[in-house]
N, C-alpha and C. Protein backbone atom coordinates (compact mmCIF):
# COMPACT_ATOMS: atom_id res chain seq x y z
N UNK A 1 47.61 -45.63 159.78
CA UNK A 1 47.27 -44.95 158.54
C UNK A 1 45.89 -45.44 158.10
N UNK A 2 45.11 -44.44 157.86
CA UNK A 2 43.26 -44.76 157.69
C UNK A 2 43.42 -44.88 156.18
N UNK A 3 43.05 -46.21 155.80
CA UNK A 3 43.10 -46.05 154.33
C UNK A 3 41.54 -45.56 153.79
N UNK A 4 40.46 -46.05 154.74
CA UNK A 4 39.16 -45.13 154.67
C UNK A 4 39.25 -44.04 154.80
N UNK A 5 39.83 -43.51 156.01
CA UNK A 5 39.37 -42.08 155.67
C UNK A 5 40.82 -41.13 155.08
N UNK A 6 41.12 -41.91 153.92
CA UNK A 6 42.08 -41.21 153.11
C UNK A 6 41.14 -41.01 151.38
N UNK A 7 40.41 -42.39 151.40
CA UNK A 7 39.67 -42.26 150.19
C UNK A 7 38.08 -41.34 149.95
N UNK A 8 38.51 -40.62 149.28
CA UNK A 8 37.46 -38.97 148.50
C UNK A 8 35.95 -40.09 148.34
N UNK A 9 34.84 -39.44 148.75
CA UNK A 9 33.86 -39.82 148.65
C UNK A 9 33.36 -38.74 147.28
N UNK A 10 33.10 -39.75 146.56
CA UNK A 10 32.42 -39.04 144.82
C UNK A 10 30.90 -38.59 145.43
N UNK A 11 30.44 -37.62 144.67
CA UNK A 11 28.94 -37.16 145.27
C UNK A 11 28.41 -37.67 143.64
N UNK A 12 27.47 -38.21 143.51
CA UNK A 12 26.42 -38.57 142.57
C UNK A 12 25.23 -37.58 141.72
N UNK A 13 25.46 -37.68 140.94
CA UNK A 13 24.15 -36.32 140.33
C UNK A 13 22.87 -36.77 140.88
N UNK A 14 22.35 -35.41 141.52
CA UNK A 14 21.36 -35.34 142.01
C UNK A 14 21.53 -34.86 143.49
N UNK A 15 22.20 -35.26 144.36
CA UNK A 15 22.73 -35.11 145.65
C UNK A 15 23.64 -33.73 146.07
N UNK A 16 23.73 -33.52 147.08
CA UNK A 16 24.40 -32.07 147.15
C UNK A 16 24.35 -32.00 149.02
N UNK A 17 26.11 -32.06 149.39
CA UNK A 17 26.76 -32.47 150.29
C UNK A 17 26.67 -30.59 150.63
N UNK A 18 26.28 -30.45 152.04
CA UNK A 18 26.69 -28.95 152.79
C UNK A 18 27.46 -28.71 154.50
N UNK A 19 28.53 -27.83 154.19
CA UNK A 19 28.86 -28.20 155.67
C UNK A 19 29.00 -27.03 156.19
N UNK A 20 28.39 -26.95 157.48
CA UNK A 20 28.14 -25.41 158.09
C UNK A 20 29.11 -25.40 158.72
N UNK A 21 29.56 -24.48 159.64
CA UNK A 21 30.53 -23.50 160.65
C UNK A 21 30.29 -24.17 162.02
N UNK A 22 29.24 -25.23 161.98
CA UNK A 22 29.38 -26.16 162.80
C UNK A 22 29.77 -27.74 162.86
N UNK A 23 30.73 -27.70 161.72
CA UNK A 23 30.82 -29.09 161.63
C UNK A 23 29.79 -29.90 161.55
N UNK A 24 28.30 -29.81 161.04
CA UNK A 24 27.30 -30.75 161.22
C UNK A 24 27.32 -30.79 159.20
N UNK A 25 27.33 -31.67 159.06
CA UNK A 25 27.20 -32.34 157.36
C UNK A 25 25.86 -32.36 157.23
N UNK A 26 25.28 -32.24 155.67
CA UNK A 26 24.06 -32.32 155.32
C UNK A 26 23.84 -33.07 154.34
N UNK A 27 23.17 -33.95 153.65
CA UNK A 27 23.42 -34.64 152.39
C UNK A 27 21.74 -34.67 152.25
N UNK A 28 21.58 -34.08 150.42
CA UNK A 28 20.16 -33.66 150.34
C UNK A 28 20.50 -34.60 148.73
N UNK A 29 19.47 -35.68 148.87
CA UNK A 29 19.40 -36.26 147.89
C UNK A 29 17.87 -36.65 147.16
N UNK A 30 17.65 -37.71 146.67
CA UNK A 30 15.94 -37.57 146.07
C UNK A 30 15.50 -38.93 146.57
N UNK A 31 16.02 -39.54 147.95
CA UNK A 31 15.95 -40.54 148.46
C UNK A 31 14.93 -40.09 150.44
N UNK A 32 16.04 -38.61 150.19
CA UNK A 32 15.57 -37.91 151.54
C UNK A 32 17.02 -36.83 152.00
N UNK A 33 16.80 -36.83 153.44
CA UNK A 33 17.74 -35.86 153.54
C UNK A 33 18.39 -35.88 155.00
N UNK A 34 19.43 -36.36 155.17
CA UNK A 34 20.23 -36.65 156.43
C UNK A 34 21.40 -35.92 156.88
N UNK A 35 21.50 -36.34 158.33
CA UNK A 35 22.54 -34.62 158.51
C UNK A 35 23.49 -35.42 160.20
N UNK A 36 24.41 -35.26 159.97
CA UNK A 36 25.47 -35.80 160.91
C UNK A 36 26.48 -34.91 161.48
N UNK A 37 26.62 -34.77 162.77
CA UNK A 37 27.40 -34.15 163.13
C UNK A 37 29.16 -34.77 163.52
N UNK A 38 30.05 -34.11 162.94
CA UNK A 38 30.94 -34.49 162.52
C UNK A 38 32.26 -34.07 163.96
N UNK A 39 33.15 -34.29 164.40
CA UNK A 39 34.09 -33.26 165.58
C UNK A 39 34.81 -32.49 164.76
N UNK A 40 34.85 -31.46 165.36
CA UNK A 40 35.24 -30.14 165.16
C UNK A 40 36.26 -30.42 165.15
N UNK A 41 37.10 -31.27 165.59
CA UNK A 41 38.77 -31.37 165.07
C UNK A 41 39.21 -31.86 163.85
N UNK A 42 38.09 -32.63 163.01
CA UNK A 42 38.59 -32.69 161.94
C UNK A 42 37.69 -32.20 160.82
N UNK A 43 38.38 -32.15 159.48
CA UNK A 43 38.24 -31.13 158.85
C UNK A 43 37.48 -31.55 157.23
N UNK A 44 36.17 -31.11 157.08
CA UNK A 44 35.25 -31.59 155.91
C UNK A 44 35.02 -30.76 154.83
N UNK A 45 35.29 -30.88 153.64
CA UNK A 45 35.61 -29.86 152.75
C UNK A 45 34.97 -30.58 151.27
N UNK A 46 34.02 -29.85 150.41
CA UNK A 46 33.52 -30.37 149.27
C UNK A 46 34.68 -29.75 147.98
N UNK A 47 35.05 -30.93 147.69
CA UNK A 47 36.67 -30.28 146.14
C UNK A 47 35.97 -31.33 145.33
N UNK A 48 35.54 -30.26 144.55
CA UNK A 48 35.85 -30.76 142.84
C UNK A 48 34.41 -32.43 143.14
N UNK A 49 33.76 -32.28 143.10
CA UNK A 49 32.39 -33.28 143.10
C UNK A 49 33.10 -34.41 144.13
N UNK A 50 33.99 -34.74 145.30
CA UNK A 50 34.13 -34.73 145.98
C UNK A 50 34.13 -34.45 147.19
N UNK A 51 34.10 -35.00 148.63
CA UNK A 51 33.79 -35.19 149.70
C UNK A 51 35.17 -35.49 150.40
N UNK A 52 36.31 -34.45 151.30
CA UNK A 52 37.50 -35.51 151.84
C UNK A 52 37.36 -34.54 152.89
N UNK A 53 37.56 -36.27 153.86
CA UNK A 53 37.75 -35.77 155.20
C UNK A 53 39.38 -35.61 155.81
N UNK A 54 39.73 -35.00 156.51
CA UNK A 54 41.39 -34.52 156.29
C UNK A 54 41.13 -34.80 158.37
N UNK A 55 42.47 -34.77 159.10
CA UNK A 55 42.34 -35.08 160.43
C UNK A 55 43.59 -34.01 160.46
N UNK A 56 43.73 -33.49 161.88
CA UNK A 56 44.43 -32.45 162.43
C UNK A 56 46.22 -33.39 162.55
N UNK A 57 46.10 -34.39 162.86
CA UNK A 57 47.48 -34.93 163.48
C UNK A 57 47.27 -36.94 163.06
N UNK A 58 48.53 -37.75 164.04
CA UNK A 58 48.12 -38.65 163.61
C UNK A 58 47.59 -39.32 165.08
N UNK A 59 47.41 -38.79 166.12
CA UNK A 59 46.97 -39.19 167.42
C UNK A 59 46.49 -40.38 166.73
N UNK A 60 46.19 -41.62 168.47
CA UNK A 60 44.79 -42.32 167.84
C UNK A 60 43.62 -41.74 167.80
N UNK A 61 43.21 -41.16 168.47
CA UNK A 61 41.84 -40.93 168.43
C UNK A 61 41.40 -39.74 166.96
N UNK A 62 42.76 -39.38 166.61
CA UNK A 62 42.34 -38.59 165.33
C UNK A 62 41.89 -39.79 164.21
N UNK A 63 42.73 -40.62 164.34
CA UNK A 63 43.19 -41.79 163.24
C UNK A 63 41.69 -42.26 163.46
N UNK A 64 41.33 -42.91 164.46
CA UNK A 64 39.86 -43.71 164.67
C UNK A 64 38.72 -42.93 164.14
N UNK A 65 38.72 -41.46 164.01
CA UNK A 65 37.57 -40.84 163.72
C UNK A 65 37.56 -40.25 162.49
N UNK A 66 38.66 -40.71 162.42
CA UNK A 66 39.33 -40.07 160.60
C UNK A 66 38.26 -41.17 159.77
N UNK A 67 38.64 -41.98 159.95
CA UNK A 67 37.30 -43.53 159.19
C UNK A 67 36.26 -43.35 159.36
N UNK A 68 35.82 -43.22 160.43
CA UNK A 68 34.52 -43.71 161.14
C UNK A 68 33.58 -42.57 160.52
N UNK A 69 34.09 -40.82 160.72
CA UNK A 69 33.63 -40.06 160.16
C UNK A 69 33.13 -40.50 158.56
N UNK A 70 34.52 -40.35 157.80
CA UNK A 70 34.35 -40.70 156.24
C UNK A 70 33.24 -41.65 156.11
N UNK A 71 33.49 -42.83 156.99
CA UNK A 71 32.38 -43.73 156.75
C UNK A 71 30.53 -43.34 156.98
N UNK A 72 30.91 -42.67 157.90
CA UNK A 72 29.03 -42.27 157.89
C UNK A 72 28.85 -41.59 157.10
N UNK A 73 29.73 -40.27 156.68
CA UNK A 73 29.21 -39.68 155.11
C UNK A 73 29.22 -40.25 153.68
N UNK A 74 29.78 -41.45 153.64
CA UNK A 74 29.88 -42.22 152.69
C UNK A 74 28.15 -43.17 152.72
N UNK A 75 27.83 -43.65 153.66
CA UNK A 75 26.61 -43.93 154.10
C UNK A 75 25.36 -43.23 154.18
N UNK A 76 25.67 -41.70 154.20
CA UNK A 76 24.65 -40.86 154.14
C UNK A 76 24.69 -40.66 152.36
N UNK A 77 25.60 -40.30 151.98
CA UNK A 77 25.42 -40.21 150.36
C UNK A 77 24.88 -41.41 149.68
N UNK A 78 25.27 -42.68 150.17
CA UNK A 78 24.71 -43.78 149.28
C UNK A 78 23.14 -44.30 150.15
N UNK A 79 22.37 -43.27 150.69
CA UNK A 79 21.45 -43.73 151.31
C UNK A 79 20.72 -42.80 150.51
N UNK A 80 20.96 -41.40 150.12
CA UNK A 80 20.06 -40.81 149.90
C UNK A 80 19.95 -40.80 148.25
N UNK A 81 20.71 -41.56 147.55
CA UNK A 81 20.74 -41.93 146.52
C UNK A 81 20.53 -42.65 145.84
N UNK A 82 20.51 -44.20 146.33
CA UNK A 82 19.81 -45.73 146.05
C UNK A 82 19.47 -46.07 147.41
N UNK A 83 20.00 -45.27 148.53
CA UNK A 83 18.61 -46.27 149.60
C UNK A 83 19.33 -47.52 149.81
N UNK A 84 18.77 -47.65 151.13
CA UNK A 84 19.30 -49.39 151.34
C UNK A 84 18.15 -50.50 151.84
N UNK A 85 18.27 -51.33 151.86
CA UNK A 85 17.47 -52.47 151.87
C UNK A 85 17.65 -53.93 152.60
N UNK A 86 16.50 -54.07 153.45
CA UNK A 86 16.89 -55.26 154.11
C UNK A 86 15.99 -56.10 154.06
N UNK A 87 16.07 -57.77 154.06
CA UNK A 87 15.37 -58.49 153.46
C UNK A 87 15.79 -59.39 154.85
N UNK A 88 14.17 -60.08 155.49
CA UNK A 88 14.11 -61.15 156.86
C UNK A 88 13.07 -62.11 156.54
N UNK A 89 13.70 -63.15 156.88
CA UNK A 89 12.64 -64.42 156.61
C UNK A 89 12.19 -65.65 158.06
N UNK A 90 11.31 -65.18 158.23
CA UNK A 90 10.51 -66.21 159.03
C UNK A 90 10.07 -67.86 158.98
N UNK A 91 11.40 -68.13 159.78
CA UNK A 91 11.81 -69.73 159.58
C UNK A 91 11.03 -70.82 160.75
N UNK A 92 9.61 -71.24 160.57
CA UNK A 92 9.29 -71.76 161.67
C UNK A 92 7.35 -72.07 161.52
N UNK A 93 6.78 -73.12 161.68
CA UNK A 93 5.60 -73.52 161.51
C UNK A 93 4.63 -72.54 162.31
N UNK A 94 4.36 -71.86 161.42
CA UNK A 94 2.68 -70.72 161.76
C UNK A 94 3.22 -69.77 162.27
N UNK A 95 4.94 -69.35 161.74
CA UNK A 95 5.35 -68.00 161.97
C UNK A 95 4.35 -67.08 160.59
N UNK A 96 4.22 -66.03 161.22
CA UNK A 96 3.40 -64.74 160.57
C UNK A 96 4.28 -63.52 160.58
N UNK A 97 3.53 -62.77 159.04
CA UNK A 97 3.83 -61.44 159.50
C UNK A 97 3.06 -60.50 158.39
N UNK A 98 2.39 -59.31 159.29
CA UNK A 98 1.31 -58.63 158.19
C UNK A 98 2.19 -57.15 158.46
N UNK A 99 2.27 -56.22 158.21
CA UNK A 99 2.42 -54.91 157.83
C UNK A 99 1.33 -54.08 157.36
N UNK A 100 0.36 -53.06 158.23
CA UNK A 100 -0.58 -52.15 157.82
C UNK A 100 0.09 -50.68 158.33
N UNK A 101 0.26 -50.02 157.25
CA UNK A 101 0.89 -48.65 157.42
C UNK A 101 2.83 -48.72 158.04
N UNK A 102 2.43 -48.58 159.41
CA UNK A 102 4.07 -48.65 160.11
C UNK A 102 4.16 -49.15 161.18
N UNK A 103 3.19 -50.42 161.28
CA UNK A 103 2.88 -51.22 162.34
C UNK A 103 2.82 -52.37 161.54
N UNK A 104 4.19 -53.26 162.16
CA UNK A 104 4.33 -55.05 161.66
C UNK A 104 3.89 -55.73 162.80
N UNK A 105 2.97 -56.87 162.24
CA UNK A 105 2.45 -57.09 162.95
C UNK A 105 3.22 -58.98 163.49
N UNK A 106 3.67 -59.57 164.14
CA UNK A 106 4.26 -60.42 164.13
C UNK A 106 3.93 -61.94 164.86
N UNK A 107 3.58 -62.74 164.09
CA UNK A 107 3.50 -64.46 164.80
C UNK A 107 4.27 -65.55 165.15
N UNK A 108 4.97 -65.63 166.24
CA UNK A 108 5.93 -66.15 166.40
C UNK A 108 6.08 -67.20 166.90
N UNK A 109 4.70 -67.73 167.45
CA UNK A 109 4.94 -68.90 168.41
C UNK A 109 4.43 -68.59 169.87
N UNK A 110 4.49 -67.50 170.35
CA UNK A 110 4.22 -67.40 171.21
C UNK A 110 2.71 -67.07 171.42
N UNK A 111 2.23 -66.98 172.78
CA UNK A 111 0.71 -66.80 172.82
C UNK A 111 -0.17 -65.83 172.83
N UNK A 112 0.33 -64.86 172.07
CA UNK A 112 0.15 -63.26 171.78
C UNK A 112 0.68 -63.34 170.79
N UNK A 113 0.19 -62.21 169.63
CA UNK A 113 0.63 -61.12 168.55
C UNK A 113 1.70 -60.38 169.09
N UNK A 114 2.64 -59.65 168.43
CA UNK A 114 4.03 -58.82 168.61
C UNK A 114 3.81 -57.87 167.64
N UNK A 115 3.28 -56.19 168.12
CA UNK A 115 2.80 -55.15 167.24
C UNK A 115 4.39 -53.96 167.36
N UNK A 116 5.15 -54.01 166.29
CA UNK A 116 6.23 -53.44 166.24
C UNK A 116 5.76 -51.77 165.54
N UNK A 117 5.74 -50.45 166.06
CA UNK A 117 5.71 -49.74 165.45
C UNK A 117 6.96 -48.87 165.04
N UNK A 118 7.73 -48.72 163.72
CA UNK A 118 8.48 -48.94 163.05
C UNK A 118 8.59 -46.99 162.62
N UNK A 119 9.79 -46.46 162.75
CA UNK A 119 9.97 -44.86 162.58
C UNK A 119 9.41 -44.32 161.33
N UNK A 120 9.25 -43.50 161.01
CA UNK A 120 8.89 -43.00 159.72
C UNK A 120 9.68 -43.11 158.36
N UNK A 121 11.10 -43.06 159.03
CA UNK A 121 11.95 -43.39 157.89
C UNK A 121 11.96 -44.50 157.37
N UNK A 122 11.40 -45.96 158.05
CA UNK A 122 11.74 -47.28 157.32
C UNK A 122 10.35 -47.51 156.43
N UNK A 123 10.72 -47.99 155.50
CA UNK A 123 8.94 -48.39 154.74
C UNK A 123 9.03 -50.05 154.79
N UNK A 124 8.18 -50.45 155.40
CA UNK A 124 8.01 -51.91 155.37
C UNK A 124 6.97 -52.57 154.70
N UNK A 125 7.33 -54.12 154.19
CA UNK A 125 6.67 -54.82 153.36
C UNK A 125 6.11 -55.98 154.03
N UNK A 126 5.49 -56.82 154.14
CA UNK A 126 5.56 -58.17 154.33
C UNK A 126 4.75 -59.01 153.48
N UNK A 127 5.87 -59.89 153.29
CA UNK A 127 5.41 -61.00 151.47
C UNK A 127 4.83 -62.45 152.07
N UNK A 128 3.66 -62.90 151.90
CA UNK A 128 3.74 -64.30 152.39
C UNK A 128 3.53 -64.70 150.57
N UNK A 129 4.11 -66.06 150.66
CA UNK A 129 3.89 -67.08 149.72
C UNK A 129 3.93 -68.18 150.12
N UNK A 130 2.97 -69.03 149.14
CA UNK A 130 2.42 -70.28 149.74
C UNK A 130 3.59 -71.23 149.69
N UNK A 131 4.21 -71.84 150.36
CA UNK A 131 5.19 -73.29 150.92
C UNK A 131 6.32 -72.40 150.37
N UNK A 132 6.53 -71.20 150.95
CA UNK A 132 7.94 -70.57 151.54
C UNK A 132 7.80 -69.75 152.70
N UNK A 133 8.78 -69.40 153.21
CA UNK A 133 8.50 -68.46 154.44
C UNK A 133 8.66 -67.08 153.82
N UNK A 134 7.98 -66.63 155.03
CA UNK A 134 7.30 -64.99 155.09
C UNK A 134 8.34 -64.44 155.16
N UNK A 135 8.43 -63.25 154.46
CA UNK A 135 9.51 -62.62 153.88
C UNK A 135 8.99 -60.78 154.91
N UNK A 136 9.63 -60.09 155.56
CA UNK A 136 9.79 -58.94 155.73
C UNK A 136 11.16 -58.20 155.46
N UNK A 137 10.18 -57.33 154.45
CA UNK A 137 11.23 -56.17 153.71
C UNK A 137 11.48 -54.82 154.08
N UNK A 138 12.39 -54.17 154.54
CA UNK A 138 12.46 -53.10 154.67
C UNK A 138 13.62 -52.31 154.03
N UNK A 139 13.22 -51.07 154.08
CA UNK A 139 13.86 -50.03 153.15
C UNK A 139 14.26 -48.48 154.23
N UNK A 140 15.41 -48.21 153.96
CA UNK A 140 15.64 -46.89 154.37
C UNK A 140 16.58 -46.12 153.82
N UNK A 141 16.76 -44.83 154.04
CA UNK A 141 17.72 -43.98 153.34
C UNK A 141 18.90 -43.60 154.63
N UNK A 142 18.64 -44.46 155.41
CA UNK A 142 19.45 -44.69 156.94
C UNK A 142 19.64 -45.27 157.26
N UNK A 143 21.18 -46.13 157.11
CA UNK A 143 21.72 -47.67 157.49
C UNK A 143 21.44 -47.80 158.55
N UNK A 144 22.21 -46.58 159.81
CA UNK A 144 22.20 -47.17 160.79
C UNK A 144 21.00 -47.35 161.79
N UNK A 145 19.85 -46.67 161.23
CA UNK A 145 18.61 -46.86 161.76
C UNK A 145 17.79 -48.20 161.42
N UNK A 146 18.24 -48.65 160.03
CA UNK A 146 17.71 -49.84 159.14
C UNK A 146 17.96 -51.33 160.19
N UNK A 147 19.76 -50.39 160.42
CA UNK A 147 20.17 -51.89 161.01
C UNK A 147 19.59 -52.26 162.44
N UNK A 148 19.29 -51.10 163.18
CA UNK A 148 18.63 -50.98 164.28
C UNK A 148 17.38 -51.54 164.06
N UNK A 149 16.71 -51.42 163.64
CA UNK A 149 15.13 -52.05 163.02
C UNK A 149 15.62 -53.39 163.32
N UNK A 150 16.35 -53.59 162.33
CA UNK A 150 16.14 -55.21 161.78
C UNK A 150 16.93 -56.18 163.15
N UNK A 151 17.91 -55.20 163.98
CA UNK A 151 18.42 -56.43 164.80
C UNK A 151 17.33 -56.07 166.14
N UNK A 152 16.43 -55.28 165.91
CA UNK A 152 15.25 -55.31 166.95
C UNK A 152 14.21 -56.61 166.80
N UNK A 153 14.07 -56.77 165.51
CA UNK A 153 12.74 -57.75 164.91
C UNK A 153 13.59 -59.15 165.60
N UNK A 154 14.68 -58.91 165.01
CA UNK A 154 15.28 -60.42 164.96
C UNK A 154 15.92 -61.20 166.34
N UNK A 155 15.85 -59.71 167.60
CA UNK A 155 15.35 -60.00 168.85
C UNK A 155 14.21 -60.71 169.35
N UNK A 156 13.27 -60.58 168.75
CA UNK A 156 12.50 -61.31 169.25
C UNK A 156 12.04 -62.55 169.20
N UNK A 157 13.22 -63.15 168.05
CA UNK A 157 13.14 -64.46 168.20
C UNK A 157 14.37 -64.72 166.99
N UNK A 158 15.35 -64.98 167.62
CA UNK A 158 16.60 -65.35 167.22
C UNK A 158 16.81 -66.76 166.55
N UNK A 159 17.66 -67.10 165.57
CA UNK A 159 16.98 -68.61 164.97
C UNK A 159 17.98 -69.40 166.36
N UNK A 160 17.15 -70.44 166.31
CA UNK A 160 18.49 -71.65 167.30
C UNK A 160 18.99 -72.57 166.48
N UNK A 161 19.66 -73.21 166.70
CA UNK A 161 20.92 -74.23 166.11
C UNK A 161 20.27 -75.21 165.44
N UNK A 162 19.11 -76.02 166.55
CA UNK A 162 18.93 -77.07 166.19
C UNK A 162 17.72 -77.56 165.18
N UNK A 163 16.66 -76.78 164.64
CA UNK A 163 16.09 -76.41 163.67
C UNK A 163 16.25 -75.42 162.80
N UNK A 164 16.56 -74.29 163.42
CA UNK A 164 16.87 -73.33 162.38
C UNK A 164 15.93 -72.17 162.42
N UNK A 165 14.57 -72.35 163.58
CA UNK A 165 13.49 -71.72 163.76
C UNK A 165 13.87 -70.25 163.95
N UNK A 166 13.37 -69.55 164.13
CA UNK A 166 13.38 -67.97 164.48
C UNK A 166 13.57 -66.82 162.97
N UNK A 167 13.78 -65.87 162.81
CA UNK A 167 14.03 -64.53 162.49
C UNK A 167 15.08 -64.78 161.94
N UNK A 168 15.91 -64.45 160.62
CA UNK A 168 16.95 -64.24 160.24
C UNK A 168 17.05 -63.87 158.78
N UNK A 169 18.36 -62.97 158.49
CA UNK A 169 18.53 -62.83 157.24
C UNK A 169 18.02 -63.54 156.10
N UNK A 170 18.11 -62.76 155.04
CA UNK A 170 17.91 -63.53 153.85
C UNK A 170 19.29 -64.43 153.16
N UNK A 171 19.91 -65.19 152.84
CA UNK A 171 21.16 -65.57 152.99
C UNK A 171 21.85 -65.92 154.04
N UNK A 172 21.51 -65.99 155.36
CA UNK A 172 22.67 -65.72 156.34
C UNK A 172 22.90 -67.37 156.67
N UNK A 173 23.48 -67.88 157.21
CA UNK A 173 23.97 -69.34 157.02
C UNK A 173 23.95 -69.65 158.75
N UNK A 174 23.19 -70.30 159.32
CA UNK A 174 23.10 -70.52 160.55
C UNK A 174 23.55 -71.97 160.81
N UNK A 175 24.75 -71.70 161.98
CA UNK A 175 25.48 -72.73 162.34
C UNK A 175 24.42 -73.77 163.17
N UNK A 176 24.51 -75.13 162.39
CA UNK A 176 23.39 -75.88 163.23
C UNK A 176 24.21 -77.04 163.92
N UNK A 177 23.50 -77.95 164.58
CA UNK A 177 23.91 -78.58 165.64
C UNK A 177 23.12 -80.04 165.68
N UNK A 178 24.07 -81.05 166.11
CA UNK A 178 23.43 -82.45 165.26
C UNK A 178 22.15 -82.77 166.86
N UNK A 179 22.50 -82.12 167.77
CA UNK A 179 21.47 -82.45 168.41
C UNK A 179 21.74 -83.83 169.48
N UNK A 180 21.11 -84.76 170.24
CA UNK A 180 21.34 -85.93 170.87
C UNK A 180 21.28 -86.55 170.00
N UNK A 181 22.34 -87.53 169.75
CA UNK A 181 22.96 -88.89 169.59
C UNK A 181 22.27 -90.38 170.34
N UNK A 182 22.39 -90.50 169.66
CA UNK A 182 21.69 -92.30 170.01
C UNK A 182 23.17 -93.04 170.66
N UNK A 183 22.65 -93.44 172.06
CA UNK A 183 24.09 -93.66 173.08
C UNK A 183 24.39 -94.83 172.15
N UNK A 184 25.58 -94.96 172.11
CA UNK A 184 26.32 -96.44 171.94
C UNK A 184 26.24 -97.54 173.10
N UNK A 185 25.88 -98.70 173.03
CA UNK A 185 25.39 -99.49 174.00
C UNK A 185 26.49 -100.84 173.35
């Protein structure tokens, strides 16, 4: 029993949910405008400033897409409405990072620059301040493209255990490691 995709997605003033004869969803908000194609076996219907997705049977594979569906239109409405936001901080001596237009530009340690050019949908920031680390911000009205971004950056240099160096969330709590021990003699 999908308790996600049992719960009605509310549409927000301003926004306006459309679903064609092809099962492809549209969500037109003042954030932007995104469009998902949904399976034709189950069934998307706008009631009453609501959004419910309904499934043919209780198969699994109805049950699994019964959520998963609800969930990306739930994601497309709250994207094109407040947008989402991701915040990365550069943990590591003479890590860099500049942003001109949609090209981040990145210092990592290694013996080259790292020139990331970044889709149209994400708008990126990068904050330096003096005796904190460099902060890159990004913004989209598309989670799952956002999240794609950000676990691309944070590819390229992952934090490790034993300092803490590399790419990572803002908040995220990295399991560290005491490192070699002084033998007992």
């Amino acid at each position: 029993m999908s308790r996600i995709g049992k719960a009605p997605i509310e549409i927000p003033a301003g926004v306006t949910v459309t679903i064609d004869k092809d099962n492809v969803v549209t969500v037109k908000g003042p954030k932007g405008t995104l469009t998902q194609k949904v399976n034709p076996e189950l069934e998307v219907k706008v009631e009453n400033n609501h959004v419910v997705v309904t499934r043919p049977s209780d198969d699994r594979e109805h049950r699994a897409q019964h959520g998963l569906f609800r969930a990306l239109i739930h994601n497309m409405v709250v994207g094109v409405s407040t947008g989402y936001r991701k915040e990365m901080e550069l943990v590591g001596v003479g890590y860099r990072a500049t942003s001109t237009g949609q090209v981040l530009e990145l210092s990592l340690g290694y013996s080259h620059a790292i020139y990331i050019k970044l889709p149209p949908e994400v708008k990126v920031e990068a904050k330096t301040e003096r005796n904190k680390n460099p902060l890159i911000i990004l913004e989209s009205d598309d989670k799952q493209l956002l999240g794609q971004v950000c676990a691309k950056i944070r590819s390229l240099r992952k934090p490790e255990p034993y300092k803490g160096k590399g790419i990572k969330f803002v908040g995220e709590i990295i399991r560290r490691k005491s490192g070699k021990s002084a033998s007992a003699k």
